[in-house]
Protein backbone atom coordinates (compact mmCIF):
# COMPACT_ATOMS: atom_id res chain seq x y z
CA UNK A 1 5.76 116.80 25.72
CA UNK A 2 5.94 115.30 29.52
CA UNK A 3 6.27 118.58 30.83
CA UNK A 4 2.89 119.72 29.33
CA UNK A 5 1.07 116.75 30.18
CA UNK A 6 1.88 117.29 33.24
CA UNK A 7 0.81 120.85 33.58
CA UNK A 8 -2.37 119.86 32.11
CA UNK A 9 -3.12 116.99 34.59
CA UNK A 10 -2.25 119.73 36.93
CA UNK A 11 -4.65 122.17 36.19
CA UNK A 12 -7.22 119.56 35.62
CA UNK A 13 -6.59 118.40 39.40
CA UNK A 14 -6.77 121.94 40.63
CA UNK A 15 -9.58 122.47 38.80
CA UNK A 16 -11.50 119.00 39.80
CA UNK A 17 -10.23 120.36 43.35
CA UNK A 18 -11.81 123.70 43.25
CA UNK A 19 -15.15 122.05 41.94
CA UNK A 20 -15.08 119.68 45.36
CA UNK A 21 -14.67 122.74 47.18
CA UNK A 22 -17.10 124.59 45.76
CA UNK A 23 -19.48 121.48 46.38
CA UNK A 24 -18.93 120.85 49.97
CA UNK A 25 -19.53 124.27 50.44
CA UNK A 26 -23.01 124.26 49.91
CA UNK A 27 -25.04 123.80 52.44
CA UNK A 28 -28.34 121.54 52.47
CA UNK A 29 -31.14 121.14 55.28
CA UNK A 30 -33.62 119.22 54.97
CA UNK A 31 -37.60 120.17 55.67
CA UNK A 32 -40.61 118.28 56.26
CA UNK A 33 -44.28 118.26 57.10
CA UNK A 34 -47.73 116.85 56.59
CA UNK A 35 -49.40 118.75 54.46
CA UNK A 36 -50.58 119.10 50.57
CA UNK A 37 -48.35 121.21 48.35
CA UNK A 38 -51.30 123.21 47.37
CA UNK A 39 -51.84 124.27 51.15
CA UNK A 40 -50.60 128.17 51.78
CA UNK A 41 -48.41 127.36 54.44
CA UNK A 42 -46.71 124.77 52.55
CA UNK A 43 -46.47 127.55 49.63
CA UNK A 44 -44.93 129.75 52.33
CA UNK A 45 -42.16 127.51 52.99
CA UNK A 46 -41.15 127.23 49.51
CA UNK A 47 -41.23 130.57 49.52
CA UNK A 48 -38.59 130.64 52.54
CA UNK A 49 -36.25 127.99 50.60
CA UNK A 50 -36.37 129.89 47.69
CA UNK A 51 -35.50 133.14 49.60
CA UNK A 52 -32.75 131.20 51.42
CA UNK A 53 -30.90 130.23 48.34
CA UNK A 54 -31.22 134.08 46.98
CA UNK A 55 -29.84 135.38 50.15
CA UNK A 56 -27.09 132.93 50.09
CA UNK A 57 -26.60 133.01 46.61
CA UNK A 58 -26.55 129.57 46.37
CA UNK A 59 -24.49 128.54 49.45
CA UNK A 60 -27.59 127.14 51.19
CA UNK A 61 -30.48 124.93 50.51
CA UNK A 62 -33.41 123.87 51.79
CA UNK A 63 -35.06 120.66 50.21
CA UNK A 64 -39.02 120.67 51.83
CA UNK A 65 -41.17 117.21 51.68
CA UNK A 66 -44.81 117.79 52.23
CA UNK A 67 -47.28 114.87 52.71
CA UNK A 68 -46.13 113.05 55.78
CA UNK A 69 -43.48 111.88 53.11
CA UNK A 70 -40.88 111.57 56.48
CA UNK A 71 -43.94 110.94 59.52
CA UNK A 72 -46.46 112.49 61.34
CA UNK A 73 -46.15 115.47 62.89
CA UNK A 74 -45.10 113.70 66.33
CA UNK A 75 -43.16 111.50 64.32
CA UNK A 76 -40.93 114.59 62.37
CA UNK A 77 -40.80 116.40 65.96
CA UNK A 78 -38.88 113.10 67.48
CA UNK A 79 -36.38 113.31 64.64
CA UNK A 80 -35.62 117.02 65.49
CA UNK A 81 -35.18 115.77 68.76
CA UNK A 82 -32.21 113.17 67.55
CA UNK A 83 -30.53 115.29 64.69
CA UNK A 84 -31.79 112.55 61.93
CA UNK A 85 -34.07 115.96 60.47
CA UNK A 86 -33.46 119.58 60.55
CA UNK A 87 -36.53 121.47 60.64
CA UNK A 88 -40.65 121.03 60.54
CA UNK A 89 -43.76 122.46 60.67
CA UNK A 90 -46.02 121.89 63.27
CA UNK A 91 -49.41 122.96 64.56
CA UNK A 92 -48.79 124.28 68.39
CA UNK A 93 -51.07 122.28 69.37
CA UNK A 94 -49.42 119.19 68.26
CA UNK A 95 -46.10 120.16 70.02
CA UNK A 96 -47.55 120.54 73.45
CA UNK A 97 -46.64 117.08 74.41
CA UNK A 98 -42.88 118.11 73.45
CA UNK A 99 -43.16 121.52 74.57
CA UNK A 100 -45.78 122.07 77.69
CA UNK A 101 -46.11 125.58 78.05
CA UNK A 102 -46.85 126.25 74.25
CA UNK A 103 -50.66 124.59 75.12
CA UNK A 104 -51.65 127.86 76.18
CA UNK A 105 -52.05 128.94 72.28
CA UNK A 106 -54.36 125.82 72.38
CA UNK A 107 -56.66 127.18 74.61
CA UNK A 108 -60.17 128.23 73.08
CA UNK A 109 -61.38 131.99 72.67
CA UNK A 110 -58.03 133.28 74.21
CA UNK A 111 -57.62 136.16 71.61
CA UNK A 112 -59.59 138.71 70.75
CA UNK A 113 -59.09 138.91 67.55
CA UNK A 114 -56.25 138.68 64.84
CA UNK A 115 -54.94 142.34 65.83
CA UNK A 116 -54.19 140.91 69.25
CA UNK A 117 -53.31 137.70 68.04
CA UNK A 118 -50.47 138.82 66.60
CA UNK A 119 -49.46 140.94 68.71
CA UNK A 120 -49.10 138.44 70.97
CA UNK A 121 -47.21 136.15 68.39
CA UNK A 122 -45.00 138.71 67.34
CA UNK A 123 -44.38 140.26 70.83
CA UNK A 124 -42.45 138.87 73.70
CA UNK A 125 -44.48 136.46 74.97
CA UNK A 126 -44.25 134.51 71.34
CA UNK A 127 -40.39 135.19 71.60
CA UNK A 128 -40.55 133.25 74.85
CA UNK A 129 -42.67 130.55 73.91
CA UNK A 130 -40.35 129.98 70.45
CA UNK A 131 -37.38 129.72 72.96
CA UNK A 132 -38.72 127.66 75.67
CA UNK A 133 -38.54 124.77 73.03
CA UNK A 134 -34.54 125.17 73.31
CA UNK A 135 -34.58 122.98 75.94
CA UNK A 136 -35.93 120.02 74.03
CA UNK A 137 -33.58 120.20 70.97
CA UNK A 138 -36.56 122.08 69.43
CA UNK A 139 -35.86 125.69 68.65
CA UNK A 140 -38.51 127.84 67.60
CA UNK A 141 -38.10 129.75 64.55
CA UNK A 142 -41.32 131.76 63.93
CA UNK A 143 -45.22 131.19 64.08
CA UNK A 144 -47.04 131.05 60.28
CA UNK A 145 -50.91 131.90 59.97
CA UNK A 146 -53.25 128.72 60.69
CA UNK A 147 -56.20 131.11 60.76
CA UNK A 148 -59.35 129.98 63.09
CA UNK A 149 -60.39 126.18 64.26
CA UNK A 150 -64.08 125.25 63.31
CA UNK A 151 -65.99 122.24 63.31
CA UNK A 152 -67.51 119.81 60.17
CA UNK A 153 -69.29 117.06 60.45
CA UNK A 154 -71.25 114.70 58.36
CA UNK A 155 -74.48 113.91 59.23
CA UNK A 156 -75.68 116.60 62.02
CA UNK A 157 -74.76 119.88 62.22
CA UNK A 158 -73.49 122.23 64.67
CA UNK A 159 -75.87 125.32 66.05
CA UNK A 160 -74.92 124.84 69.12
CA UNK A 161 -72.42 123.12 71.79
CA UNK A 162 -75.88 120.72 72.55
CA UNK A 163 -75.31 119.32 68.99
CA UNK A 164 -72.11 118.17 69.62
CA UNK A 165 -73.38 115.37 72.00
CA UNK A 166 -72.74 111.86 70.84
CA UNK A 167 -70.99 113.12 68.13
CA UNK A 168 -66.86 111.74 67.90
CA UNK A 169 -64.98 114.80 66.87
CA UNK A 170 -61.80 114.00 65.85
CA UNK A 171 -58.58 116.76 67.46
CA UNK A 172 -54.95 116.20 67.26
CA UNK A 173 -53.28 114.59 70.05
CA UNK A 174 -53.31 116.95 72.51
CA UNK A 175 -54.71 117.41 76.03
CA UNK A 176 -56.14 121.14 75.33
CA UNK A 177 -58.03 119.80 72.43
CA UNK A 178 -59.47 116.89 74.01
CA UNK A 179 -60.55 119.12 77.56
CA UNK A 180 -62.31 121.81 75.03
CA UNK A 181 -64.34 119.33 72.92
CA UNK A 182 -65.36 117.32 76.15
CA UNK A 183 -66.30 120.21 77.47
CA UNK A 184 -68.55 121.24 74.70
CA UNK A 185 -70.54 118.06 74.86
CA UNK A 186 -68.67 115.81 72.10
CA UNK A 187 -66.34 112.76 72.48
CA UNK A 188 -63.01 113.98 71.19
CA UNK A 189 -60.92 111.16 69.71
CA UNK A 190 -57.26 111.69 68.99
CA UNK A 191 -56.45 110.67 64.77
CA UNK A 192 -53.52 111.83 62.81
CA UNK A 193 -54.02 113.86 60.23
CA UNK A 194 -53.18 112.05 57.33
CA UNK A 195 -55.59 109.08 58.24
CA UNK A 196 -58.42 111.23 59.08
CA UNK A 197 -60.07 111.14 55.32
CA UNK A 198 -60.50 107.28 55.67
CA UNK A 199 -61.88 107.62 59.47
CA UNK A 200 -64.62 110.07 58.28
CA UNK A 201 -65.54 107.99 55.16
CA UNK A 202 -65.68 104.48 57.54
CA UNK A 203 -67.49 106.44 60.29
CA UNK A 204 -64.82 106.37 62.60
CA UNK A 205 -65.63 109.77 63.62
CA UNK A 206 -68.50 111.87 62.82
CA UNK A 207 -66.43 114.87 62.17
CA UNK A 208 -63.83 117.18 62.69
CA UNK A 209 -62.53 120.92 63.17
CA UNK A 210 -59.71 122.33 61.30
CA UNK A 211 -59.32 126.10 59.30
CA UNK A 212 -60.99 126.74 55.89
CA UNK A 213 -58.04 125.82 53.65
CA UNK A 214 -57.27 122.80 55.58
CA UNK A 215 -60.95 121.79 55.29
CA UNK A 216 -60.96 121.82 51.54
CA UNK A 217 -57.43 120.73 50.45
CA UNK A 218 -57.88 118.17 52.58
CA UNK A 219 -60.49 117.35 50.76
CA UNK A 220 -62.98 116.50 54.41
CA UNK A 221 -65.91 118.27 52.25
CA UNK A 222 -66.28 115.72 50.33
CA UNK A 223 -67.51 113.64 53.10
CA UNK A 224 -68.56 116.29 55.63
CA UNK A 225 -71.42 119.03 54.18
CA UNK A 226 -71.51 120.91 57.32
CA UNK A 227 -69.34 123.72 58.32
CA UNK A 228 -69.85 125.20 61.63
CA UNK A 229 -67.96 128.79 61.58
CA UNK A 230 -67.49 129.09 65.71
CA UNK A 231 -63.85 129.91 65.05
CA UNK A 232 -63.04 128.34 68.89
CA UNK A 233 -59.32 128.21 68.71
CA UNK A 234 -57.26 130.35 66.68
CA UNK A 235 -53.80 127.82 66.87
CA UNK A 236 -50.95 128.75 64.56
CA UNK A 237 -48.39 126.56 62.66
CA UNK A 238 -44.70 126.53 64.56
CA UNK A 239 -41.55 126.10 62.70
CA UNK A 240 -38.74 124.27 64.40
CA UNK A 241 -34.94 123.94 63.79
CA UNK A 242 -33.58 121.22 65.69
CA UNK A 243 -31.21 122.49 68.37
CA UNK A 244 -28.17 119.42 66.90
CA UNK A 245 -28.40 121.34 63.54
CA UNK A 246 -28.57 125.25 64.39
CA UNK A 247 -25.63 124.36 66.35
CA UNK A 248 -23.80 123.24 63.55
CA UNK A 249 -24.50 126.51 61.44
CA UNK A 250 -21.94 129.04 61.10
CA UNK A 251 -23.09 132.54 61.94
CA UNK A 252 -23.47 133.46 58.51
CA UNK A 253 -25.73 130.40 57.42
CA UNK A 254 -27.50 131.73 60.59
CA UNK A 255 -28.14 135.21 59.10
CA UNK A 256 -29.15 133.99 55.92
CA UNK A 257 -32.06 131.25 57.61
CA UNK A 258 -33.18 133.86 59.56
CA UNK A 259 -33.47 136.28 57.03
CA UNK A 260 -35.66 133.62 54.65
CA UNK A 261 -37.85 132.88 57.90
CA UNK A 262 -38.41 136.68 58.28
CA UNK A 263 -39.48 137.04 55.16
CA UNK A 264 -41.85 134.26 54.85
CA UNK A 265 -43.60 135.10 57.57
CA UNK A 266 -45.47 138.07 55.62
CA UNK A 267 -45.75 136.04 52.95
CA UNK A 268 -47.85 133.25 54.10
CA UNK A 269 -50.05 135.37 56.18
CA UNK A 270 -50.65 136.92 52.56
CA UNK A 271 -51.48 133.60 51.28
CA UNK A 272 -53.25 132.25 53.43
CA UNK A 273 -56.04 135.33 53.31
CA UNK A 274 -56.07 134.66 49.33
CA UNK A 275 -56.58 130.65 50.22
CA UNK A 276 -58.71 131.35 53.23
CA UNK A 277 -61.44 133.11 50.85
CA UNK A 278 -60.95 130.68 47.97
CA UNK A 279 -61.44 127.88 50.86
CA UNK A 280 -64.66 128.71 51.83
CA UNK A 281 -65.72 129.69 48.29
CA UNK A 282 -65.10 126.42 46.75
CA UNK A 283 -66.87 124.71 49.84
CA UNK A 284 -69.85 125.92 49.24
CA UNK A 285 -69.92 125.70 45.62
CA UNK A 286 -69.11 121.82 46.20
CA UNK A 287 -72.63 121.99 48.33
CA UNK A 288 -71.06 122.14 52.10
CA UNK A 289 -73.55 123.98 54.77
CA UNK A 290 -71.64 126.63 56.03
CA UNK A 291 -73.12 127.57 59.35
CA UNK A 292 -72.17 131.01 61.81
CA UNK A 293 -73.49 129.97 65.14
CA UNK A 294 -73.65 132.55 68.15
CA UNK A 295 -70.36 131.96 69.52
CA UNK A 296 -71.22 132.56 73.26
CA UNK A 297 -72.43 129.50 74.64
CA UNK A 298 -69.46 128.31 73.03
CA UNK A 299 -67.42 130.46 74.87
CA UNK A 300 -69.33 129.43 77.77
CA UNK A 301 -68.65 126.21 77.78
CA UNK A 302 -65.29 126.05 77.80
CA UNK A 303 -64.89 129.13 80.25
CA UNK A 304 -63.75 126.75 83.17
CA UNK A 305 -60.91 125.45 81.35
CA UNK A 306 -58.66 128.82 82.07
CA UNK A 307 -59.12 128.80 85.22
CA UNK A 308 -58.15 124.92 85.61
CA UNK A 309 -54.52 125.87 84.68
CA UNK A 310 -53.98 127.88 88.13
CA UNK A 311 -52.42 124.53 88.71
CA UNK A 312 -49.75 125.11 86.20
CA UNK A 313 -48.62 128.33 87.43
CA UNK A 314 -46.37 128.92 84.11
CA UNK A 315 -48.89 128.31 82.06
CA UNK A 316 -51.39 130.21 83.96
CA UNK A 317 -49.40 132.99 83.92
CA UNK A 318 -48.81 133.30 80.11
CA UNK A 319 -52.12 133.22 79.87
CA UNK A 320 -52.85 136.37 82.20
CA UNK A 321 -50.08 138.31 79.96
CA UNK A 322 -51.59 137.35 76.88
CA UNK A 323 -55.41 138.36 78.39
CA UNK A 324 -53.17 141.97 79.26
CA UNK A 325 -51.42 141.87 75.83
CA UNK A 326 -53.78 144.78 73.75
């Protein structure tokens, strides 16, 4: 009777043992961001965590928080930078301050068009730029689709760069976005995302610019009814891995991120053309202007500003290779 109690309590050890095993072997990161869950490329990182675990079979996990549930954008970038988060999503535009040389995708009519857009993104110069942030405990993992910048506002809207004057136009907090809408004529002023809502409703600002779906799941239209389509930036979304956590990976969790991030990519460039249309649809139908000004004196405006990086001769040069990039 001992003896087979104590075979029992043996296999129920070994077996209580095997389940801690099998536990610890599973491994979780953690993702966050700022925007809404119905955003596309929100959709396409639940797309990536849900490609991660199929790929791994389980043996990896990636748990996402939209919202700003974990900070800003600056905010979720500092805690890549200390280990306390493992990846985010950022605009490049944002991470310019952590990573100078990615401001040149900030800079206003630099593509063509989306052909050469990504083929700049997906070529070598993108490679470089998603590597450069290395060196600040930010590595880059791939860019995601943020389509083209425009500007809303509330009460005047915008033909051309002349009606910008007086107007506070509110741009993330970075120096390429404040330089362009100076240069247009307006008074950029630096809010973070999540607050800007209140700011246009209290007449903080008079407006904003931001892509179609970020315009209307943001929900700006409700307060802005002008849309101005002058498309002057075309700035994509970044994903970062923080350099204290992709060191900790074994090879194989490696292969299996990196096989999820491949295969979002695709994927939320598909969404975001299906949200992109049902953007601008909805906009209207909820009574917003939608405006296409003549985007050359635009462009014309903000000509000057290339040229003012000859004093950042890495940046200037990334530039020139993207202008030779066809």
């Amino acid at each position: 009777m001992i003896r087979n109690l104590r075979i029992c309590l043996g296999l129920m050890l070994a077996f209580l043992l095997a389940t801690c095993d099998v536990a610890t072997d599973v491994k979780t990161i953690k993702l966050a961001h700022g925007l809404d869950v119905s955003h596309p490329v929100h959709k396409g990182m639940v797309f990536m965590a849900e490609e991660l675990a199929r790929v791994s079979k389980g043996q990896m996990i990636m748990d996402v928080y939209p919202s700003a549930q974990l900070g800003s954008e600056r905010q979720l970038l500092e805690l890549l930078q200390i280990g306390s988060l493992d990846i985010t999503k950022v605009s490049a535009s944002a991470v310019e301050n952590f990573v100078p040389n990615m401001k040149v995708l900030g800079l206003p009519y630099l593509f063509r068009d989306e052909e050469h857009q990504w083929n700049v993104l997906l070529g070598e110069v993108g490679t470089e730029l998603l590597e450069d942030g290395a060196k600040y405990w930010l590595r880059g993992l791939c860019f995601y689709d943020a389509g083209s910048r425009s500007f809303y506002t509330k009460e005047r809207p915008i033909h051309s760069p002349d009606d910008l004057k007086g107007q506070k136009i509110r741009v993330m907090n970075s120096q390429t976005a404040l330089q362009m809408v100076k240069a247009m004529g307006g008074a950029p002023t630096p809010i973070a995302y999540g607050e800007l809502y209140t700011a246009l409703q209290q007449g903080v600002v008079d407006g904003a610019e931001n892509n179609p779906p970020s315009f209307y799941t943001s929900h700006h239209y409700e307060v802005c009814k002008y849309y101005s389509i002058d498309q002057h930036t075309a700035v994509p979304d970044v994903l970062f891995i923080s350099t204290h956590t992709y060191k900790k990976l074994t090879d194989q969790q490696k292969t299996w991120l990196e096989a999820a991030v491949d295969a979002s990519v695709p994927e939320q460039r598909r969404l975001w053309k299906a949200a992109e249309t049902e953007a601008m649809a909805a906009v209207a139908e909820a009574g917003v202007e939608i405006i296409y000004p003549d985007k050359a004196p635009f462009a014309a405006k903000v000509a000057g500003i290339f040229e003012s990086y000859q004093d950042e001769p890495e940046v200037y040069d990334l530039l020139k290779r993207i202008q030779a990039v066809q």
